[in-house]
C-alpha atoms as a PDB file:
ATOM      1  CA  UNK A   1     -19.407  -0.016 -12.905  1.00  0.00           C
ATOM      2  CA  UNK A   2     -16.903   2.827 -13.270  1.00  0.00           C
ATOM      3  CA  UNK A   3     -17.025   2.537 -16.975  1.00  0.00           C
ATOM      4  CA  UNK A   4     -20.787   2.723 -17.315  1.00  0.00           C
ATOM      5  CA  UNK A   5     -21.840   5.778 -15.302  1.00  0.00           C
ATOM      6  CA  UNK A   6     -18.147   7.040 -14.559  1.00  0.00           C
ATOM      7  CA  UNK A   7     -20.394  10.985 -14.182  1.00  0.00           C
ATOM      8  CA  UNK A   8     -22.756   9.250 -11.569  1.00  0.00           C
ATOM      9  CA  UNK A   9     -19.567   7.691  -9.773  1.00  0.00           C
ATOM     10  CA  UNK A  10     -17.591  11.070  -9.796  1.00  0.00           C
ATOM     11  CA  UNK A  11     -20.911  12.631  -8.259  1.00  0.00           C
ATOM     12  CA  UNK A  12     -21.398   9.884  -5.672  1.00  0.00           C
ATOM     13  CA  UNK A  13     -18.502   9.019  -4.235  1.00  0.00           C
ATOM     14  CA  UNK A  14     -15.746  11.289  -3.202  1.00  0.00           C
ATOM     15  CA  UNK A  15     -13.019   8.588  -2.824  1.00  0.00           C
ATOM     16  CA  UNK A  16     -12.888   8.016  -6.743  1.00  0.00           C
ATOM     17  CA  UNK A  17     -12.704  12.294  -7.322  1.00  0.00           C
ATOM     18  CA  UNK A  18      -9.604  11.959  -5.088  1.00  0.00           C
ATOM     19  CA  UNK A  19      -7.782   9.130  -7.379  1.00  0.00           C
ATOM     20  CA  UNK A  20      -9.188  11.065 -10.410  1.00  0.00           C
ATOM     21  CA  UNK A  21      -7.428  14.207  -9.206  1.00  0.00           C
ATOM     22  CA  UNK A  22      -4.362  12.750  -8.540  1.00  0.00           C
ATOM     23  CA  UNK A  23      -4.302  11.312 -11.662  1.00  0.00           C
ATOM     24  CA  UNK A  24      -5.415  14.858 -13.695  1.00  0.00           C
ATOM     25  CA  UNK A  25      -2.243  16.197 -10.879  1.00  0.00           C
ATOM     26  CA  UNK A  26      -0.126  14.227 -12.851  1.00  0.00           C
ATOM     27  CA  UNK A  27      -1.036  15.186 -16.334  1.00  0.00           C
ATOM     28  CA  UNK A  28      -3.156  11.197 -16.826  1.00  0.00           C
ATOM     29  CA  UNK A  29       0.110   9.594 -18.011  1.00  0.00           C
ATOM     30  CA  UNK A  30       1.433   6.231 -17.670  1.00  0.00           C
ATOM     31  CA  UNK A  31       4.341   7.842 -14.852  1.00  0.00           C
ATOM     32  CA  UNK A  32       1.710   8.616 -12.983  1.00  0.00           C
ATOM     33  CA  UNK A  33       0.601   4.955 -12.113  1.00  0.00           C
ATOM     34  CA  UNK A  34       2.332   4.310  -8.614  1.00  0.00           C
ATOM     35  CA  UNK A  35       0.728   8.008  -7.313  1.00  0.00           C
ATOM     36  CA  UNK A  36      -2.903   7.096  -8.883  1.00  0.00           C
ATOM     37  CA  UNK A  37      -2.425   3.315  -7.023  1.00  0.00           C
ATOM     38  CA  UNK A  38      -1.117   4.973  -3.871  1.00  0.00           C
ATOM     39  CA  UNK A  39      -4.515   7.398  -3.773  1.00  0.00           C
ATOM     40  CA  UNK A  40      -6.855   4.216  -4.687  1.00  0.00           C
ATOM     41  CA  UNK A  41      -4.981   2.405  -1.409  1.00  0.00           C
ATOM     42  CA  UNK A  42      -5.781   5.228   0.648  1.00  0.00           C
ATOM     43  CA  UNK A  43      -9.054   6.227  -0.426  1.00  0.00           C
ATOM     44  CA  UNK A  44     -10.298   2.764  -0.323  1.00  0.00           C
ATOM     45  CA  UNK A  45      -8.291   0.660   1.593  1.00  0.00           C
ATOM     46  CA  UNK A  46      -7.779  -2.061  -1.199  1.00  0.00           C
ATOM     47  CA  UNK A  47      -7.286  -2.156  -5.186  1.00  0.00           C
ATOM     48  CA  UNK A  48      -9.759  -4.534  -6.487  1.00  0.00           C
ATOM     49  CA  UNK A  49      -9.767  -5.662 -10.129  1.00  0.00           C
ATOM     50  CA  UNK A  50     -12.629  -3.298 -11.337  1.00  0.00           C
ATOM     51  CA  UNK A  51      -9.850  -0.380  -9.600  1.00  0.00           C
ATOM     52  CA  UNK A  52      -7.304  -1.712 -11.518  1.00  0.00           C
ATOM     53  CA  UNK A  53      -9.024  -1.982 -14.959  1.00  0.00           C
ATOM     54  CA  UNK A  54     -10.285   1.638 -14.389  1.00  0.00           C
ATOM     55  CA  UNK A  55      -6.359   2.688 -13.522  1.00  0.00           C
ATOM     56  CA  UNK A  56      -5.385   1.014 -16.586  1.00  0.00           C
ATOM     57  CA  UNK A  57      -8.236   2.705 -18.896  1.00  0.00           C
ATOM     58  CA  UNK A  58      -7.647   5.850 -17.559  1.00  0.00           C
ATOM     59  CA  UNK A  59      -4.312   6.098 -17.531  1.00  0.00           C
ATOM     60  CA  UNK A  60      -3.859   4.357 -20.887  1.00  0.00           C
ATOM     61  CA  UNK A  61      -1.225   1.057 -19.387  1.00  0.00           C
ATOM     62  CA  UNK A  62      -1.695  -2.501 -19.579  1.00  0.00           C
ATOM     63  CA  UNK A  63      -3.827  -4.347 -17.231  1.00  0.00           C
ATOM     64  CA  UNK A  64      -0.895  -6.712 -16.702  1.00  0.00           C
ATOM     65  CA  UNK A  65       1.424  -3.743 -15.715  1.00  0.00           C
ATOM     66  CA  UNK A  66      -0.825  -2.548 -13.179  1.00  0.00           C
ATOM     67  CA  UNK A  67      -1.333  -5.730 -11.551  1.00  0.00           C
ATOM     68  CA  UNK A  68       2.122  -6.299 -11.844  1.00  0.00           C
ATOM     69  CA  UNK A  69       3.304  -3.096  -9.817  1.00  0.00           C
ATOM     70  CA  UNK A  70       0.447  -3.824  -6.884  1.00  0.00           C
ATOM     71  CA  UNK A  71       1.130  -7.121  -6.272  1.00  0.00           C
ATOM     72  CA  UNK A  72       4.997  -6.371  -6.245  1.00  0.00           C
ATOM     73  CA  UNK A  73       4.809  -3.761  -3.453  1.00  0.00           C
ATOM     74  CA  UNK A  74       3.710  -4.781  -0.297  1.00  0.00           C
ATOM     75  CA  UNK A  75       1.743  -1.219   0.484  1.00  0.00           C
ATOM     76  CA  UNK A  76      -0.518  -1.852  -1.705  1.00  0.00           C
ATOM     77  CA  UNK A  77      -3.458  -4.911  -0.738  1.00  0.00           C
ATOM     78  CA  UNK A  78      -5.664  -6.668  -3.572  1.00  0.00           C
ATOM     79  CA  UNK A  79      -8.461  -7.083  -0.144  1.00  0.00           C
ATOM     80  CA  UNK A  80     -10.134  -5.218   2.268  1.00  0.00           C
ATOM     81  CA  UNK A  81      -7.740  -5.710   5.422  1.00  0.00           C
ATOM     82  CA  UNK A  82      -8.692  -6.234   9.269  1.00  0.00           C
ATOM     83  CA  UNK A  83      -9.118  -3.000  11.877  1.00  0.00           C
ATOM     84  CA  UNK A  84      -5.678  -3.410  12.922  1.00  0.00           C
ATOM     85  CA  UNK A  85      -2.835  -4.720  10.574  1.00  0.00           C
ATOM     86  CA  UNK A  86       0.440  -6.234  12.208  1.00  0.00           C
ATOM     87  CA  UNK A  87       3.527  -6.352   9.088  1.00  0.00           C
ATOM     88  CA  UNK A  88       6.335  -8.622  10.361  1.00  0.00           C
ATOM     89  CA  UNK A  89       9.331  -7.889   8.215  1.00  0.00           C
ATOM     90  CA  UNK A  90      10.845 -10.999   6.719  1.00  0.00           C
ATOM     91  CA  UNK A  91      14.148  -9.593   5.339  1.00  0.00           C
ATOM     92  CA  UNK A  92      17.593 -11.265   6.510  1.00  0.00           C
ATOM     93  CA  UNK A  93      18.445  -9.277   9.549  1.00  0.00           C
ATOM     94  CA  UNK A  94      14.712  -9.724  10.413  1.00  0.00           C
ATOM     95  CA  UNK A  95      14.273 -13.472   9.737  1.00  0.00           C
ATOM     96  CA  UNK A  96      17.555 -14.224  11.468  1.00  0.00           C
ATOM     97  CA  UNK A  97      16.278 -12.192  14.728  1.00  0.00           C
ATOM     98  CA  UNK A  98      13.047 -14.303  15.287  1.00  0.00           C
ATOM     99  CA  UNK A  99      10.540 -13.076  12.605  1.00  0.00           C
ATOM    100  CA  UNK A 100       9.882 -16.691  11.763  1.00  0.00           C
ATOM    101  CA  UNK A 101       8.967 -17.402  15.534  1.00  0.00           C
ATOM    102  CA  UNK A 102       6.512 -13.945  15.299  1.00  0.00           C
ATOM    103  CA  UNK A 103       4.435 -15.201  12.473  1.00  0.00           C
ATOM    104  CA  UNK A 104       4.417 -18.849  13.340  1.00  0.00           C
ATOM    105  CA  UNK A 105       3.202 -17.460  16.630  1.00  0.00           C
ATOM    106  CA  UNK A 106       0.326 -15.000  15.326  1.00  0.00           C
ATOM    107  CA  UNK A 107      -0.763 -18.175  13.264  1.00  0.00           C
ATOM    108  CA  UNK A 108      -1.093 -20.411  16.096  1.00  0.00           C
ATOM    109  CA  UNK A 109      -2.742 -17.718  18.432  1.00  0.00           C
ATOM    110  CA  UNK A 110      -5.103 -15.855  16.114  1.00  0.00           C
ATOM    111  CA  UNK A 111      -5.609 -18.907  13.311  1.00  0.00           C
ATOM    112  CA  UNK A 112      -4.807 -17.015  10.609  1.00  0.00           C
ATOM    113  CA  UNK A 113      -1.878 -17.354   8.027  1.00  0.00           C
ATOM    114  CA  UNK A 114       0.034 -14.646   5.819  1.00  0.00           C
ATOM    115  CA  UNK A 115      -1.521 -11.949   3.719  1.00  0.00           C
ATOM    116  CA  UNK A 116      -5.170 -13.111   5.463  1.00  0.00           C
ATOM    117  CA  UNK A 117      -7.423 -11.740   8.578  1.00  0.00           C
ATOM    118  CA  UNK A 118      -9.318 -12.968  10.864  1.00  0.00           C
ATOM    119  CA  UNK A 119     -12.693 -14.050  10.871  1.00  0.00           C
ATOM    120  CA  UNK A 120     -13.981 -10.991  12.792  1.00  0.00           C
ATOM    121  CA  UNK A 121     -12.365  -8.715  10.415  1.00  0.00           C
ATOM    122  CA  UNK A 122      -9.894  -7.387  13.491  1.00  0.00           C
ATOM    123  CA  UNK A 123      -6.622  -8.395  12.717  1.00  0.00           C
ATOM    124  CA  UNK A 124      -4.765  -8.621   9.365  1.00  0.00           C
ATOM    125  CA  UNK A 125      -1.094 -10.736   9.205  1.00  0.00           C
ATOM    126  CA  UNK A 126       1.176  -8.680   6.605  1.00  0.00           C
ATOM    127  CA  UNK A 127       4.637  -9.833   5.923  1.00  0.00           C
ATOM    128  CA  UNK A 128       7.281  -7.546   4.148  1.00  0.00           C
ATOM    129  CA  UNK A 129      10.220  -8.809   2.192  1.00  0.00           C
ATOM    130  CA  UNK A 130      12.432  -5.614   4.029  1.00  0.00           C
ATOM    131  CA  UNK A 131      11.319  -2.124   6.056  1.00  0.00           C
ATOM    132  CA  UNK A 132      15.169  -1.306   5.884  1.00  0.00           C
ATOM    133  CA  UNK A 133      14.833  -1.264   9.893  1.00  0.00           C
ATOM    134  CA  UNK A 134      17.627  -3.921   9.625  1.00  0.00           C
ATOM    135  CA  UNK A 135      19.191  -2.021  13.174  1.00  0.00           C
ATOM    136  CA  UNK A 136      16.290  -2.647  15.542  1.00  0.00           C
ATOM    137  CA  UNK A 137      15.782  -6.030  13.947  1.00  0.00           C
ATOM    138  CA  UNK A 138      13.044  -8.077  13.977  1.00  0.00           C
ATOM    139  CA  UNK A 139      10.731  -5.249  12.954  1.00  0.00           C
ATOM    140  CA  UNK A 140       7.026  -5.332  12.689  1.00  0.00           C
ATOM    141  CA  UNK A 141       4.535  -2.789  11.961  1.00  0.00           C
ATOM    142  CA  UNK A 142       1.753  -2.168  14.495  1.00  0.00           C
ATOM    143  CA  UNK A 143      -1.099  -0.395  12.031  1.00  0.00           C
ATOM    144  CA  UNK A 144       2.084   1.752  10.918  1.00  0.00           C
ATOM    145  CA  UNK A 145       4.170   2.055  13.923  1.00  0.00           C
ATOM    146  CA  UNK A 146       7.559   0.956  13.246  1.00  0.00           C
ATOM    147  CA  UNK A 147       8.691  -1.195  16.602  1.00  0.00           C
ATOM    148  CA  UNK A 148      12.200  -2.745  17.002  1.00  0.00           C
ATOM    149  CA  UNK A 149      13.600  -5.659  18.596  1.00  0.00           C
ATOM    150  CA  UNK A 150      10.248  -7.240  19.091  1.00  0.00           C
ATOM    151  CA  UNK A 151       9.770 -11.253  19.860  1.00  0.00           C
ATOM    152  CA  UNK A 152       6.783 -13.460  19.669  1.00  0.00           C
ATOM    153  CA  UNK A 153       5.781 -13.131  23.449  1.00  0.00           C
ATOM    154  CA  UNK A 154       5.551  -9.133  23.215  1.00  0.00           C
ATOM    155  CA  UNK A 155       4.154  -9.007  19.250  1.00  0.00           C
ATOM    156  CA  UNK A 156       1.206 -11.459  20.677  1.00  0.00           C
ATOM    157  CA  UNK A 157       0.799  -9.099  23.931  1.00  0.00           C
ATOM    158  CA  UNK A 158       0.459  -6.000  21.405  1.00  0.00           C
ATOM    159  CA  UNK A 159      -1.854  -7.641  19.527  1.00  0.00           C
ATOM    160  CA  UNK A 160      -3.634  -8.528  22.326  1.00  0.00           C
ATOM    161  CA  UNK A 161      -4.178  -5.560  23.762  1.00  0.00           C
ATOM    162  CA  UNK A 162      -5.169  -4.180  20.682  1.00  0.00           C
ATOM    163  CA  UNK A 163      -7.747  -7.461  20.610  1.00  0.00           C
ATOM    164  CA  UNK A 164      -9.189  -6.842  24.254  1.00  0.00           C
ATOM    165  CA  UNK A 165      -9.641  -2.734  24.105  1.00  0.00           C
ATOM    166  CA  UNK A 166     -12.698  -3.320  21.217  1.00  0.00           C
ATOM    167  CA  UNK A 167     -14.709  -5.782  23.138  1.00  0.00           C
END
């Protein structure tokens, strides 16, 4: 698609111009593959394979390198992702504090597991190896606010609220 009629793309569809100029920002070099993946995220909400191949093309890196750096970092998401997206951290402090009880808790209540979304395309589970908010701990991120000290009662009653203010 992007490879093909890369001139029609550029003129159709702002969201690739943006990558493309962060990319041409950063003189199209390989250093400049976590700011190109960071504007693909944000302009599009996911990296898909056909992103990735046209990151790697572009920026002249291996397929496997740019694959390798989006699935390590848990920012970046290889599928569209619900309207709102809860992140429970999962690092030590976190997992110690009840982030276990949090996720087994948005599984039961919302039937969906880690890294997927519910049916309805509302809610997306994210877990992250460590937000370094080891001092509030368990964290989770409610569609990027940072919250502290959170259990599996009050991360369900967020989520619900969230849940009942769309219908």
């Amino acid at each position: 698609m992007f490879k093909d009629n890369s001139q029609t793309m550029k003129q159709q569809d702002k969201r690739l111009r943006i990558v493309e100029q962060t990319m041409r920002k950063h003189g199209s070099e390989p250093h400049a593959l976590i700011e190109t993946l960071h504007a693909v995220q944000e302009s599009y909400g996911f990296i898909d394979q056909e992103m990735m191949e046209y990151v790697a093309d572009k920026l002249g890196v291996p397929l496997s390198k740019v694959y390798g750096v989006v699935t390590f970092y848990h920012f970046f998401t290889l599928k569209p992702q619900g309207e709102h997206v809860c992140v429970v951290c999962t690092g030590t402090a976190c997992y110690i504090g009840g982030a276990k009880a949090i996720i087994d808790e948005i599984t039961k209540s919302y039937e969906i597991m880690q890294g997927e979304t519910t049916k309805d395309n509302k809610l997306s589970l994210v877990t992250a190896r460590c937000l370094g908010a080891c001092g509030i701990a368990p964290a989770v991120v409610y569609d990027g606010e940072v919250a502290g000290k959170q259990n599996a009662q009050a991360v369900i009653q967020r989520i619900g609220g969230w849940l009942k203010n769309e219908s």
